[in-house]
C-alpha atoms as a PDB file:
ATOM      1  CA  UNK A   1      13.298 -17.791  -5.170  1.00  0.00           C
ATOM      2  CA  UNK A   2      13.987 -21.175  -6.903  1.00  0.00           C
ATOM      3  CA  UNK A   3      12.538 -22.844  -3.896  1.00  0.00           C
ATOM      4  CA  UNK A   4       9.950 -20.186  -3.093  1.00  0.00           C
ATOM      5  CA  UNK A   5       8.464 -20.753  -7.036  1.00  0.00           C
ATOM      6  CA  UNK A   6       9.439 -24.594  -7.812  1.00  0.00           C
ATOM      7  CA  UNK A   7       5.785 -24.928  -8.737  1.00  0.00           C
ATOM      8  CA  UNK A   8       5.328 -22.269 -11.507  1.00  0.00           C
ATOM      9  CA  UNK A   9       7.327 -20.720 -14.288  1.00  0.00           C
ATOM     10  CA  UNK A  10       9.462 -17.414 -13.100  1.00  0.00           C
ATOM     11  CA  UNK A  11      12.346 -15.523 -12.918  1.00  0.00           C
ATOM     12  CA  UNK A  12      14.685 -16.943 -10.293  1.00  0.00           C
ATOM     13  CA  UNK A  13      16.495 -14.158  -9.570  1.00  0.00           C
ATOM     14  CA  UNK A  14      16.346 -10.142  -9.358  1.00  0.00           C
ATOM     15  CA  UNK A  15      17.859  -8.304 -12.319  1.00  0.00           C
ATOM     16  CA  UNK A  16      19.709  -5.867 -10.435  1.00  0.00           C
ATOM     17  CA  UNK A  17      20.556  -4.120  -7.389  1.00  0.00           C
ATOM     18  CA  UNK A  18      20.319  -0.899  -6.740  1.00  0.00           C
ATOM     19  CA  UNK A  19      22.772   0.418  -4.045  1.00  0.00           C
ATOM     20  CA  UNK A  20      24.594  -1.397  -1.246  1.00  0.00           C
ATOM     21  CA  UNK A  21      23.809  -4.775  -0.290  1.00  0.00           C
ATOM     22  CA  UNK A  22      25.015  -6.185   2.629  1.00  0.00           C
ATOM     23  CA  UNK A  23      26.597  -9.913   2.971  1.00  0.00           C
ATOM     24  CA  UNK A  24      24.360 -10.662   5.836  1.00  0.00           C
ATOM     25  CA  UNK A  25      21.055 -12.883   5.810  1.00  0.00           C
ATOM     26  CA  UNK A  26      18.110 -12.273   3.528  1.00  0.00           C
ATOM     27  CA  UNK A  27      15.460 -10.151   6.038  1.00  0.00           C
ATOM     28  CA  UNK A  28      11.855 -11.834   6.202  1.00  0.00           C
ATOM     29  CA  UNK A  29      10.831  -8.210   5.004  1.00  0.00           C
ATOM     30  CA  UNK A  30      13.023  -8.298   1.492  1.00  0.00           C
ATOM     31  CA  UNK A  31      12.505 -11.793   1.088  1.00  0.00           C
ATOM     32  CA  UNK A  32       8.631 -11.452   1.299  1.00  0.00           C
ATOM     33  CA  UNK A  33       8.585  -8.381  -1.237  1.00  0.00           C
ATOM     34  CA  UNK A  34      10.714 -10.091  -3.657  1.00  0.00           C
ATOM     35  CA  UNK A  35       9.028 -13.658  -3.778  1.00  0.00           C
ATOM     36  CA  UNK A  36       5.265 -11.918  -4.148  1.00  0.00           C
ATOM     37  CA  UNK A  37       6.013  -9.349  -6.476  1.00  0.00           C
ATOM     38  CA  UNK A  38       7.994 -12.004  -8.280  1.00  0.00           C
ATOM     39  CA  UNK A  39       5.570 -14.203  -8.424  1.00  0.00           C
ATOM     40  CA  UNK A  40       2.392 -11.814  -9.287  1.00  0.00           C
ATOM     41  CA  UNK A  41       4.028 -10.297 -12.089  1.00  0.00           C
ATOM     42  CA  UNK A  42       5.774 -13.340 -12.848  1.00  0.00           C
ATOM     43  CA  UNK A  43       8.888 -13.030 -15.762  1.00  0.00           C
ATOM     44  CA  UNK A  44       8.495  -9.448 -15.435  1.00  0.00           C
ATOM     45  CA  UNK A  45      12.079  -7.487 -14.830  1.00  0.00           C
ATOM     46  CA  UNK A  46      12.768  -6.699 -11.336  1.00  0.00           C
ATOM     47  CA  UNK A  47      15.177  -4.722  -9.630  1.00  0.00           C
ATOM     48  CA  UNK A  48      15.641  -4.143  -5.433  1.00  0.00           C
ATOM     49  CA  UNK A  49      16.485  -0.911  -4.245  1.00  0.00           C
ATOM     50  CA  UNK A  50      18.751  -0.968  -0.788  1.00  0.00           C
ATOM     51  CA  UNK A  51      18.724   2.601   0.744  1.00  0.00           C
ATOM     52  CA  UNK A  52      20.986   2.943   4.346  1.00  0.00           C
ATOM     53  CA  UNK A  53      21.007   5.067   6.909  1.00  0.00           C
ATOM     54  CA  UNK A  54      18.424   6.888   8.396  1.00  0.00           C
ATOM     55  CA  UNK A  55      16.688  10.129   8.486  1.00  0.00           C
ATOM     56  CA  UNK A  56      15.314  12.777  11.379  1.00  0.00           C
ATOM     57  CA  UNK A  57      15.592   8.955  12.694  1.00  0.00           C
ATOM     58  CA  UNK A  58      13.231   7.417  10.359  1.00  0.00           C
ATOM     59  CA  UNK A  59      13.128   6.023   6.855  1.00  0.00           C
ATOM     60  CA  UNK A  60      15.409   7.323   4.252  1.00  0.00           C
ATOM     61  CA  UNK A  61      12.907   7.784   2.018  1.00  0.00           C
ATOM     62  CA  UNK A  62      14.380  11.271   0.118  1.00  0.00           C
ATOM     63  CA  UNK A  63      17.558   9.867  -0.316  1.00  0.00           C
ATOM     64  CA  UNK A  64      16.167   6.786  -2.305  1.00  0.00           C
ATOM     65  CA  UNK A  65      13.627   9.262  -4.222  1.00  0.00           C
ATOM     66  CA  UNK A  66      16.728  11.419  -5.153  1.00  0.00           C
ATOM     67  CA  UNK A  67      18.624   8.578  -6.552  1.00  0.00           C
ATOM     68  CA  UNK A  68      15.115   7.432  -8.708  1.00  0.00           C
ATOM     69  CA  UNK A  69      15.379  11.364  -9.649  1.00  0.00           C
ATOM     70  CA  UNK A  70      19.048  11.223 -11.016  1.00  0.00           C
ATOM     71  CA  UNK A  71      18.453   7.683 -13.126  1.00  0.00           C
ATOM     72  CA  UNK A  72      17.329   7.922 -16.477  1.00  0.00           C
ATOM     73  CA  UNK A  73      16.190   3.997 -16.831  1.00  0.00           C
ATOM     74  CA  UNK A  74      14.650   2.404 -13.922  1.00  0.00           C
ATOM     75  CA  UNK A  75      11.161   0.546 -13.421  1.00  0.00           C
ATOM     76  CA  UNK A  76       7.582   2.124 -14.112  1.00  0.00           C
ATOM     77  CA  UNK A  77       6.584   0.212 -10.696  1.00  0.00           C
ATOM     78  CA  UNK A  78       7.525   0.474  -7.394  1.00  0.00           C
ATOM     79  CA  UNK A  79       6.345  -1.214  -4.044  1.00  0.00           C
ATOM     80  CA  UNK A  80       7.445   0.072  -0.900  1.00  0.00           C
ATOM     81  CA  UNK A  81       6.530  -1.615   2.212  1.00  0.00           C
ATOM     82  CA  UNK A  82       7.738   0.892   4.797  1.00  0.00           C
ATOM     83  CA  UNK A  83       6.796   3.891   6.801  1.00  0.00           C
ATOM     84  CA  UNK A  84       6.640   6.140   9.909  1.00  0.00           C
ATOM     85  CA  UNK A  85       4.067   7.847  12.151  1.00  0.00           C
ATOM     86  CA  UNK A  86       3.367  11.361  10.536  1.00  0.00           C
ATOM     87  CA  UNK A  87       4.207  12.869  13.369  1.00  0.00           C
ATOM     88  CA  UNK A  88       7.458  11.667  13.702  1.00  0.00           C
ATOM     89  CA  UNK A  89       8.768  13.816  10.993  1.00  0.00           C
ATOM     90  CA  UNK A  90       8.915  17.510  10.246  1.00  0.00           C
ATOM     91  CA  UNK A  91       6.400  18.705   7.832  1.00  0.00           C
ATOM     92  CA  UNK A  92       9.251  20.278   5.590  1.00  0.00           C
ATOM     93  CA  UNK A  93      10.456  16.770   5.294  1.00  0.00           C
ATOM     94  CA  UNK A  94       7.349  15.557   4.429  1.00  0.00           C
ATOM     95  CA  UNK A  95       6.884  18.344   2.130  1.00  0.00           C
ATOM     96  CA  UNK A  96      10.230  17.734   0.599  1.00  0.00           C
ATOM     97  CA  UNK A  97       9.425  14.023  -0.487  1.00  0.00           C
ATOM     98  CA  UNK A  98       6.014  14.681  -1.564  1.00  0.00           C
ATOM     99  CA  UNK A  99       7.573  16.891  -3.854  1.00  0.00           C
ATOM    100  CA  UNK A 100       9.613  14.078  -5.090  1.00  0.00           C
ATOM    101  CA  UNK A 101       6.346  11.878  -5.001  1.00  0.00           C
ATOM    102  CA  UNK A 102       5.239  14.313  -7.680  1.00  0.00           C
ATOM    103  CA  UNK A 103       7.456  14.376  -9.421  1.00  0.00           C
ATOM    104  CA  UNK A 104       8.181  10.666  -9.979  1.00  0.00           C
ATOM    105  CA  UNK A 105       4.306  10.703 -11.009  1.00  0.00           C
ATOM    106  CA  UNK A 106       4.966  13.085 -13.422  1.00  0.00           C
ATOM    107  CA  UNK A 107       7.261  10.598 -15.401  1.00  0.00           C
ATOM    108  CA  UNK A 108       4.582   8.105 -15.244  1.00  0.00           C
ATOM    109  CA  UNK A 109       6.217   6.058 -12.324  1.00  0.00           C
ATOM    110  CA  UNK A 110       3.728   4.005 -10.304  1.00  0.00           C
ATOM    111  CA  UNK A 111       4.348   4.090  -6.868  1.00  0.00           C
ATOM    112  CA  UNK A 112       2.676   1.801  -4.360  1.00  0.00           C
ATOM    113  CA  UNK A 113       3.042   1.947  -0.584  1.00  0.00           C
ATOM    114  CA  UNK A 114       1.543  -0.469   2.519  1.00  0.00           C
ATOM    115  CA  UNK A 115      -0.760   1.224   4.556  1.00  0.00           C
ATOM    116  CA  UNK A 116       0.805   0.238   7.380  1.00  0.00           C
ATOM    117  CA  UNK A 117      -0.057  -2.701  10.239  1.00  0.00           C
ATOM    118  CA  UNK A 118      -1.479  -0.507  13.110  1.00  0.00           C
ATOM    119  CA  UNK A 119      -5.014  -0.057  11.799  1.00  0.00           C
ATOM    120  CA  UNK A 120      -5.945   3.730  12.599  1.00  0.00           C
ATOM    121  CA  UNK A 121      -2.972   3.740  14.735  1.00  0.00           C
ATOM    122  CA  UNK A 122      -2.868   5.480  18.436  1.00  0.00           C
ATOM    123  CA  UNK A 123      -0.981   8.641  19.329  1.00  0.00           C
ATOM    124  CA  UNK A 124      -2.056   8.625  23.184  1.00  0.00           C
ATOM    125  CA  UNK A 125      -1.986  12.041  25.012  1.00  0.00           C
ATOM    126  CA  UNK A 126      -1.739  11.572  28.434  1.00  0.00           C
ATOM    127  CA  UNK A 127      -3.127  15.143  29.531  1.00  0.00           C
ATOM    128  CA  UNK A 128      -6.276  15.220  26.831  1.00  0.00           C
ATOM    129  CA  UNK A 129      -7.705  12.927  24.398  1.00  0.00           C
ATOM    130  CA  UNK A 130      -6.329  10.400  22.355  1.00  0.00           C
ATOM    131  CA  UNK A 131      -6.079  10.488  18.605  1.00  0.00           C
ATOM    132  CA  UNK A 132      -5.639   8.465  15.069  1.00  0.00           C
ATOM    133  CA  UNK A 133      -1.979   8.455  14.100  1.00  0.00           C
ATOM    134  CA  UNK A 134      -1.705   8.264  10.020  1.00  0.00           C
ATOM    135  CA  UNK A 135       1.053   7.129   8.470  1.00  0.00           C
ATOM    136  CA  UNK A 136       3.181   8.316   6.014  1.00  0.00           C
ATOM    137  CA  UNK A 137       4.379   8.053   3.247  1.00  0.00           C
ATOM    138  CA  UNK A 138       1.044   6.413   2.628  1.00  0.00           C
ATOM    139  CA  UNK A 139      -1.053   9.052   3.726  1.00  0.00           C
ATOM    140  CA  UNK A 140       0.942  11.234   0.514  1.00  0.00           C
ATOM    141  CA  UNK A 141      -2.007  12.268  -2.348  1.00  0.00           C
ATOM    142  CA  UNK A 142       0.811  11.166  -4.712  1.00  0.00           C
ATOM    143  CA  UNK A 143       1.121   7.460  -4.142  1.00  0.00           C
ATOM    144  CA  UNK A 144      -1.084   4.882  -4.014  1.00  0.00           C
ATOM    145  CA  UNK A 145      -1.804   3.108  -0.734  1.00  0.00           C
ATOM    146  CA  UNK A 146      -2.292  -0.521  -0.190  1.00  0.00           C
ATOM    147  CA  UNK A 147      -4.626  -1.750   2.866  1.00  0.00           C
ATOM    148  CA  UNK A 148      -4.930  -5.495   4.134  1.00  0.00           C
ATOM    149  CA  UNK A 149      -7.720  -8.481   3.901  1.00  0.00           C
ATOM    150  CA  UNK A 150      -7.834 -11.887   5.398  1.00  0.00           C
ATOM    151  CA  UNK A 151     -10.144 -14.605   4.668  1.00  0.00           C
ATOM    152  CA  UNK A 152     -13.262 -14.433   6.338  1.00  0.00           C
ATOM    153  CA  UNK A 153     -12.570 -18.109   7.118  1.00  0.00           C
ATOM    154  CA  UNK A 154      -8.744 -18.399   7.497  1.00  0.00           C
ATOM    155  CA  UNK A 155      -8.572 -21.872   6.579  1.00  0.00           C
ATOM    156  CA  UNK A 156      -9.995 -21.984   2.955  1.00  0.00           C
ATOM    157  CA  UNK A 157     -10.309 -19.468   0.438  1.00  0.00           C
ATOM    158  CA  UNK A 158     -13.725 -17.330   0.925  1.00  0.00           C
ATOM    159  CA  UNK A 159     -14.853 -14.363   0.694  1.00  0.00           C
ATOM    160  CA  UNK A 160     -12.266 -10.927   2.035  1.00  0.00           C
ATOM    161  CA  UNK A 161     -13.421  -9.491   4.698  1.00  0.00           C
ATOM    162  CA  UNK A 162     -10.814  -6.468   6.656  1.00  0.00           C
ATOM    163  CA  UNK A 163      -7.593  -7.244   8.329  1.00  0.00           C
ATOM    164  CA  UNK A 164      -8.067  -5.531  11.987  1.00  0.00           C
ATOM    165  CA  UNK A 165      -4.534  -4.592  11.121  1.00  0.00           C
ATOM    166  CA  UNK A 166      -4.695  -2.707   8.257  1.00  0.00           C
ATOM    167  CA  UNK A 167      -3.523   0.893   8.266  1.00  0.00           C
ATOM    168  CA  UNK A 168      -5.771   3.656   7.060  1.00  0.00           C
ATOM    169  CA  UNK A 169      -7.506   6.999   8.016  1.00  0.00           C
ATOM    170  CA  UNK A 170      -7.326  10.611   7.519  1.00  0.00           C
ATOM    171  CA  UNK A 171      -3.612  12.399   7.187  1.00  0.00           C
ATOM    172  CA  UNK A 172      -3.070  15.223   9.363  1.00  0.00           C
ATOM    173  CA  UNK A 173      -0.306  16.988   6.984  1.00  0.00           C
ATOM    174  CA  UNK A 174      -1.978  17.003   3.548  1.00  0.00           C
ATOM    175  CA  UNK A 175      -5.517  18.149   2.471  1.00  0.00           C
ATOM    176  CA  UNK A 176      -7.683  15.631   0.560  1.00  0.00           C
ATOM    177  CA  UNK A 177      -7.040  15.598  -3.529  1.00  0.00           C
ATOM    178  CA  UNK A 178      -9.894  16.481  -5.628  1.00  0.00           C
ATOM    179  CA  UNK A 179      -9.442  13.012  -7.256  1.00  0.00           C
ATOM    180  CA  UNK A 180     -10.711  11.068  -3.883  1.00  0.00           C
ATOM    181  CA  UNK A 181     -13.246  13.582  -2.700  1.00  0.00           C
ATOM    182  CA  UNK A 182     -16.590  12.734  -3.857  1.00  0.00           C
ATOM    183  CA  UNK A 183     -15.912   9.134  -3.058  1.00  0.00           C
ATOM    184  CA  UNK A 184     -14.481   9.871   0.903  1.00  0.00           C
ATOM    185  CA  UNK A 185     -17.391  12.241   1.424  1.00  0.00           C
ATOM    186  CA  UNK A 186     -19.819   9.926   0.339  1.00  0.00           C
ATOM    187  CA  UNK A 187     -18.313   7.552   2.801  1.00  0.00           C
ATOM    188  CA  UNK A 188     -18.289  10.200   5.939  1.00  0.00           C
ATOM    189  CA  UNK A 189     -22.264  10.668   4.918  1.00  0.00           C
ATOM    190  CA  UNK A 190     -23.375   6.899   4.665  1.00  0.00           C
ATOM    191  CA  UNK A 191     -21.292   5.384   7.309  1.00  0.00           C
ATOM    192  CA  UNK A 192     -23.265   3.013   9.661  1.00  0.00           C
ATOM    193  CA  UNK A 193     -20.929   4.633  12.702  1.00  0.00           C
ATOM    194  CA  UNK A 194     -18.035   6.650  12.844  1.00  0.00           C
ATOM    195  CA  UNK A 195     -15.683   7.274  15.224  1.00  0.00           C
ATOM    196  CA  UNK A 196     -15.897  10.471  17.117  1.00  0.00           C
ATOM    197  CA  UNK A 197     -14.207  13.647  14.933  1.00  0.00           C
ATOM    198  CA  UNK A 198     -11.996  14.793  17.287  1.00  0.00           C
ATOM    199  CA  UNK A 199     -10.040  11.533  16.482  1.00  0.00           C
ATOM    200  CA  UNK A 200      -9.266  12.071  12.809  1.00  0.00           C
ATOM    201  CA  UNK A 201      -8.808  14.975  10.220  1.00  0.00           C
ATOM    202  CA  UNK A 202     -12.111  14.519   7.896  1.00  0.00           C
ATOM    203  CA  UNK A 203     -10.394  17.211   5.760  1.00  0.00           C
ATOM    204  CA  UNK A 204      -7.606  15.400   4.919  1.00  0.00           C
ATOM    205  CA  UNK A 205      -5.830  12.857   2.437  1.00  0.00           C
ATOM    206  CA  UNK A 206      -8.013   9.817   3.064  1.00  0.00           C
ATOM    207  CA  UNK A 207      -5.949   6.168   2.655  1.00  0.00           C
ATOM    208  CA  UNK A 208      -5.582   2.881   1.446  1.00  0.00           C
ATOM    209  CA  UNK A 209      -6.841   3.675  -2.176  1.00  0.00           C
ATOM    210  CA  UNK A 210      -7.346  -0.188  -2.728  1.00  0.00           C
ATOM    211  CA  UNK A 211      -6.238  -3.384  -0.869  1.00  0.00           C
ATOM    212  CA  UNK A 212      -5.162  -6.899  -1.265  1.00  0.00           C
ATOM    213  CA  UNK A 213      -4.907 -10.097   0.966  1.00  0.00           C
ATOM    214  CA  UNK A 214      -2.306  -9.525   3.658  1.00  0.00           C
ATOM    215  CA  UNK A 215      -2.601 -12.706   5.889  1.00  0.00           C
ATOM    216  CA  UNK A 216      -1.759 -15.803   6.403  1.00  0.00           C
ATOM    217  CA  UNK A 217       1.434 -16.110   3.482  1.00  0.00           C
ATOM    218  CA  UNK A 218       4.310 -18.441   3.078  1.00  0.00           C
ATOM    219  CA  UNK A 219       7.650 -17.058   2.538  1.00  0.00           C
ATOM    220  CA  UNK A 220      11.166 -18.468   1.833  1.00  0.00           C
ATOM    221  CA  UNK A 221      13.676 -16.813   4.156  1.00  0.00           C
ATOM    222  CA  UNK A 222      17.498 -18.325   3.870  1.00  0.00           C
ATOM    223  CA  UNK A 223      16.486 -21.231   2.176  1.00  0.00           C
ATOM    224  CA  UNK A 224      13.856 -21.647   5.437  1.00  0.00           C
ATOM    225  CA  UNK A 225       9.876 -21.943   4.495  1.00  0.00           C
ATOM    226  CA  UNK A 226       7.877 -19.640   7.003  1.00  0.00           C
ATOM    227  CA  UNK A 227       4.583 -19.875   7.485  1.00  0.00           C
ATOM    228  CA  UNK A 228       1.569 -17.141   8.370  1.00  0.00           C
ATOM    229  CA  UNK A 229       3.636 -13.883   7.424  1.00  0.00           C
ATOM    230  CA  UNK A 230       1.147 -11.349   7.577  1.00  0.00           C
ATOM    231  CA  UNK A 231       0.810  -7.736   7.096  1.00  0.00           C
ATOM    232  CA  UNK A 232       0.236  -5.173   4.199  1.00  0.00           C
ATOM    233  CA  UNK A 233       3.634  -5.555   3.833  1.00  0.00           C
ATOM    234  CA  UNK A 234       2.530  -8.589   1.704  1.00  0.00           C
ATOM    235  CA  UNK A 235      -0.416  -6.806  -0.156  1.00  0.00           C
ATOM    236  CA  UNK A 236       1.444  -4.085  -1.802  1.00  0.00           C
ATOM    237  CA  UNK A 237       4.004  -6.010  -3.608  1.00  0.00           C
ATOM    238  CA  UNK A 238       0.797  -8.731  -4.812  1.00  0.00           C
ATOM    239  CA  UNK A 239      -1.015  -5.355  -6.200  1.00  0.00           C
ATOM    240  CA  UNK A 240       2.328  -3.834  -8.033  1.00  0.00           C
ATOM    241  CA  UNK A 241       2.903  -7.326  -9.398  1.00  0.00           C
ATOM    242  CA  UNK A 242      -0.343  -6.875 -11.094  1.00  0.00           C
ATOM    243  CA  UNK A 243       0.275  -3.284 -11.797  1.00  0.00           C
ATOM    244  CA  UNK A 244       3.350  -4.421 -13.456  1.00  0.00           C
ATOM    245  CA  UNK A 245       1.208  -7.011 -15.610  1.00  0.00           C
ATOM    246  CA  UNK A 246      -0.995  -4.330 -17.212  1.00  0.00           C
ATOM    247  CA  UNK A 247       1.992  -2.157 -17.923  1.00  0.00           C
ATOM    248  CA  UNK A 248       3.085  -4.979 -19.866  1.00  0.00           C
ATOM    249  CA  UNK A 249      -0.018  -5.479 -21.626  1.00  0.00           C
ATOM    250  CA  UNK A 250      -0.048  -1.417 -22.060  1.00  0.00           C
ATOM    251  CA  UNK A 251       3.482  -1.132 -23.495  1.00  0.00           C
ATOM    252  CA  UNK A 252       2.796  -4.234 -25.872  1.00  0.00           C
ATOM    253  CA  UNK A 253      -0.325  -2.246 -27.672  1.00  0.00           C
ATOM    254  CA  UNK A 254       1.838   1.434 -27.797  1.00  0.00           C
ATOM    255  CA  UNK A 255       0.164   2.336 -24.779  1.00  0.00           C
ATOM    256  CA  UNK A 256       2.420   4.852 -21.920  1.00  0.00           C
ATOM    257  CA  UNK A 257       2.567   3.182 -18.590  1.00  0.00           C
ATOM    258  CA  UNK A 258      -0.290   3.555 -16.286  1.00  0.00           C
ATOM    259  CA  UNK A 259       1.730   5.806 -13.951  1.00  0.00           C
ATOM    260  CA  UNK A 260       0.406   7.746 -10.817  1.00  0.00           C
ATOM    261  CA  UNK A 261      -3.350   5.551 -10.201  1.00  0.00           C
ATOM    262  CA  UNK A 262      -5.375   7.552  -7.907  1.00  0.00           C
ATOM    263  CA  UNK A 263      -7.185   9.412 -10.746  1.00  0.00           C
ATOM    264  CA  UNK A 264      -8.309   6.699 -12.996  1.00  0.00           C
ATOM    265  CA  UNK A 265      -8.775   4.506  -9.922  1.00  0.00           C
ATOM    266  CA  UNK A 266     -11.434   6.641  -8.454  1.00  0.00           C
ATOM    267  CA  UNK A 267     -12.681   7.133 -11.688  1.00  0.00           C
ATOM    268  CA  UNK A 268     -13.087   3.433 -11.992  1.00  0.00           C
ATOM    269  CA  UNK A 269     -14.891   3.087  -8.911  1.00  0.00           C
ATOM    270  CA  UNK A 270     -15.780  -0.751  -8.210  1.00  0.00           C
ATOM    271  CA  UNK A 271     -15.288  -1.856 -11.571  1.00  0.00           C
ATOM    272  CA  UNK A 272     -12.468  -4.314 -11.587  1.00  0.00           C
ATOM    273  CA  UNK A 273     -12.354  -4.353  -7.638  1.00  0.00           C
ATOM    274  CA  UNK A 274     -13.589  -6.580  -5.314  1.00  0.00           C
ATOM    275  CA  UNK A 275     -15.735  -4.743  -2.295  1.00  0.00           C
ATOM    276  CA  UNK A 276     -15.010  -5.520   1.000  1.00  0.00           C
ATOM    277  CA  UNK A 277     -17.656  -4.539   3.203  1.00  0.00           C
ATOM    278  CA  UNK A 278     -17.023  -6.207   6.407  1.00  0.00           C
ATOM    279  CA  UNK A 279     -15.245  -6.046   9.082  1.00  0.00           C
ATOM    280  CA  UNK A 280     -13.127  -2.903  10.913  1.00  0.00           C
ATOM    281  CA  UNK A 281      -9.982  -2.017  11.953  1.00  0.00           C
ATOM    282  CA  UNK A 282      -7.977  -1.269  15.093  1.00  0.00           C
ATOM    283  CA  UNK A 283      -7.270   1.677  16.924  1.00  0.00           C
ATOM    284  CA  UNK A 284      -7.008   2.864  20.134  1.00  0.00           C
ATOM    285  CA  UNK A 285      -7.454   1.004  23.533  1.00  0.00           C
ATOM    286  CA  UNK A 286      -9.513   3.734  25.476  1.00  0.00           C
ATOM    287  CA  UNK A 287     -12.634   3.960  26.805  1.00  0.00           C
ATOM    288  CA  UNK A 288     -14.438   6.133  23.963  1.00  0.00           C
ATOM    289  CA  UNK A 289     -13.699   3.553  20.540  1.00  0.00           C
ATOM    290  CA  UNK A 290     -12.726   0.419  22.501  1.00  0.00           C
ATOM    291  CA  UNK A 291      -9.674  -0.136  20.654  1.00  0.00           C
ATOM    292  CA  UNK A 292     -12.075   0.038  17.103  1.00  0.00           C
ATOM    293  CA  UNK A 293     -10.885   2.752  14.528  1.00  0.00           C
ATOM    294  CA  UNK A 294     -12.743   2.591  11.111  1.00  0.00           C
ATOM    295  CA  UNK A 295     -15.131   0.053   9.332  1.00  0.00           C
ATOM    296  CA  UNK A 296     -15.625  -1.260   5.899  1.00  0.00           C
ATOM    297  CA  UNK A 297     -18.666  -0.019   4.112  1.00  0.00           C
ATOM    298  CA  UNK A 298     -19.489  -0.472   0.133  1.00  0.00           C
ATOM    299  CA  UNK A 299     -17.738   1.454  -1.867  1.00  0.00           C
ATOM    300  CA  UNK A 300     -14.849   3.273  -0.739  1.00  0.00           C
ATOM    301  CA  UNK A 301     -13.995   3.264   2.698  1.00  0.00           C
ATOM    302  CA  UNK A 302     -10.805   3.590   4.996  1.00  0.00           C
ATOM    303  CA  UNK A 303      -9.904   0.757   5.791  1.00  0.00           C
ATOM    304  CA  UNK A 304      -9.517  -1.232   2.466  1.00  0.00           C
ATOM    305  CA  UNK A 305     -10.387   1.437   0.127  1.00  0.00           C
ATOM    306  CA  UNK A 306     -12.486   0.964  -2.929  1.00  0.00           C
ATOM    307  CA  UNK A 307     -11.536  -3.330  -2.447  1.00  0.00           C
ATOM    308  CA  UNK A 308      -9.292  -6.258  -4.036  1.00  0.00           C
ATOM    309  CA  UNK A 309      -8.038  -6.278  -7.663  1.00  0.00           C
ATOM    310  CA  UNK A 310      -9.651  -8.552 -10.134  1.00  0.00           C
ATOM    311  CA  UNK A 311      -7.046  -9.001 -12.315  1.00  0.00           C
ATOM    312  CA  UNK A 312      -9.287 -10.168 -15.401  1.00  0.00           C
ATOM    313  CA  UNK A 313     -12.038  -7.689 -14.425  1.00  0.00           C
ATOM    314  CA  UNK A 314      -9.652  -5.173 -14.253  1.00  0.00           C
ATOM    315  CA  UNK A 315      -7.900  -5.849 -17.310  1.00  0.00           C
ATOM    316  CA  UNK A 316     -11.208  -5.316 -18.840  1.00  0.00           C
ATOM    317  CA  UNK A 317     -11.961  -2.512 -17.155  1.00  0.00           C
ATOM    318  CA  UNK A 318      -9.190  -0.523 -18.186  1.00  0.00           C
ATOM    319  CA  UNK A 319      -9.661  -1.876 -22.575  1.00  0.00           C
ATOM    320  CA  UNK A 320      -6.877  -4.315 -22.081  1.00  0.00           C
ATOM    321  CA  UNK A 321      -8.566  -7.815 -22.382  1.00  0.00           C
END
């Protein structure tokens, strides 16, 4: 981190760690997270959760939630950068951490997750037709899910147009919250073109909720600078460092943490958000969509959601400038 930030005033280290940490090498993944959301919501306490083992072969998501249940101090943000195909799990299980997802919303916990780096995603039937694959946990109605931008001209800073890879599309598991539905059926009406319905579940929770650039970053790995790290793997931490700003500015006037987004963010709309309305994502390689999945549109849509944070323009938005 000391390398990573030599240019700007920060914290150079995280104030705690959560569980076991191994004496191996940093992971680009960690290392990444750390450094952005570091450096975002710069000299703002943070603390790095390390979760082991695995579960139904995937992510040990419950187990971390659990241990966030049983602590009675612990950060009003969290970014999460992981996840698994929806249907790799068992809907109990899914069930089971949503209910945790809940309830961590319920004591004003903000929890932001990447949309994932496989665009619509692919599950491929080889006797019938092929599908979108969601992701979870992003596709839960109880976090907030990050999607990816690049710049429309990689080599200076322009406008945002969509990262092909970023995740996003319909959940097959939960139904869509009434906080999101007037904004995802406005979508489904004004769409230029859609992909064919018997690819996605129109009916169901519709993700990323809002986005942030995810290409082209620098990252410090083992005292090593690397260069274009991609993915919205990067987004998510730049948006909770942000997230973690306002909270600051929140908790300074009297104010409760923002806690679970989705409501107020759809209630927000554009205001405070950057549009991206160019530019679609990835999906499958057949001969129906061509490898396209989704496109951006104004407004929301679902493949960067309702756009980019503005931090001042948000700040405003919100009452807090």
């Amino acid at each position: 981190m000391q390398l990573f930030g030599s240019g700007f005033a920060h914290r150079t280290q995280v104030d705690r760690v959560v569980g076991h940490q191994g004496r191996g090498k940093a992971g680009l993944e960690a290392s990444l997270d750390v450094e952005y959301i570091m450096s975002t919501g710069a000299n703002v306490s943070t603390w790095v959760f390390s979760n082991a083992g695995r579960h139904e072969s995937q992510e040990p998501f419950l187990a971390w939630l659990l241990l966030l249940s049983n602590m009675s101090a612990l950060p009003w943000v969290h970014s999460v950068s992981y996840g698994d195909d929806e249907d790799s799990l068992s809907y109990a299980y899914m069930e089971r951490v949503n209910t945790e997802f809940m309830k961590a919303a319920a004591r004003g916990l903000t929890i932001l997750f990447a949309s994932g780096d496989d665009g619509a995603g692919c599950r491929r039937v080889h006797s019938g037709n092929h599908t979108f694959r969601p992701s979870f946990p992003a596709s839960s109605p109880y976090v907030t899910t990050v999607g990816g931008t690049s710049f429309k001209n990689p080599f200076l800073v322009t406008e945002e147009v969509t990262d092909y890879i970023s995740g996003g599309g319909f959940s097959n598991t939960f139904p869509m919250p009434e906080y999101q539905a007037a904004a995802v059926r406005s979508f489904l009406r004004s769409a230029s073109k859609l992909p064919p319905s018997s690819y996605y579940n129109s009916s169901g929770r519709a993700y990323p909720d809002l986005a942030a650039l995810s290409d082209n970053y620098w990252v410090v790995t083992n005292r090593i600078p690397l260069p274009w790290v991609s993915g919205t793997s990067a987004s998510t931490p730049v948006v909770a460092g942000m997230v973690a700003l306002i909270n600051d500015r929140r908790l300074q006037r009297g104010l409760a943490p923002l806690g679970f987004l989705n409501p107020a963010l759809y209630q927000l709309e554009k205001q405070g958000l950057g549009d991206v309305t160019q530019g679609c994502h990835l999906s499958c390689l057949d001969g129906t969509v061509q490898g396209q999945g989704f496109c951006a549109s104004p407004a929301w849509d679902p493949v960067t959601g309702w756009g980019t944070p503005n931090f001042p323009r948000l700040l405003k938005a919100l009452g807090l400038s």
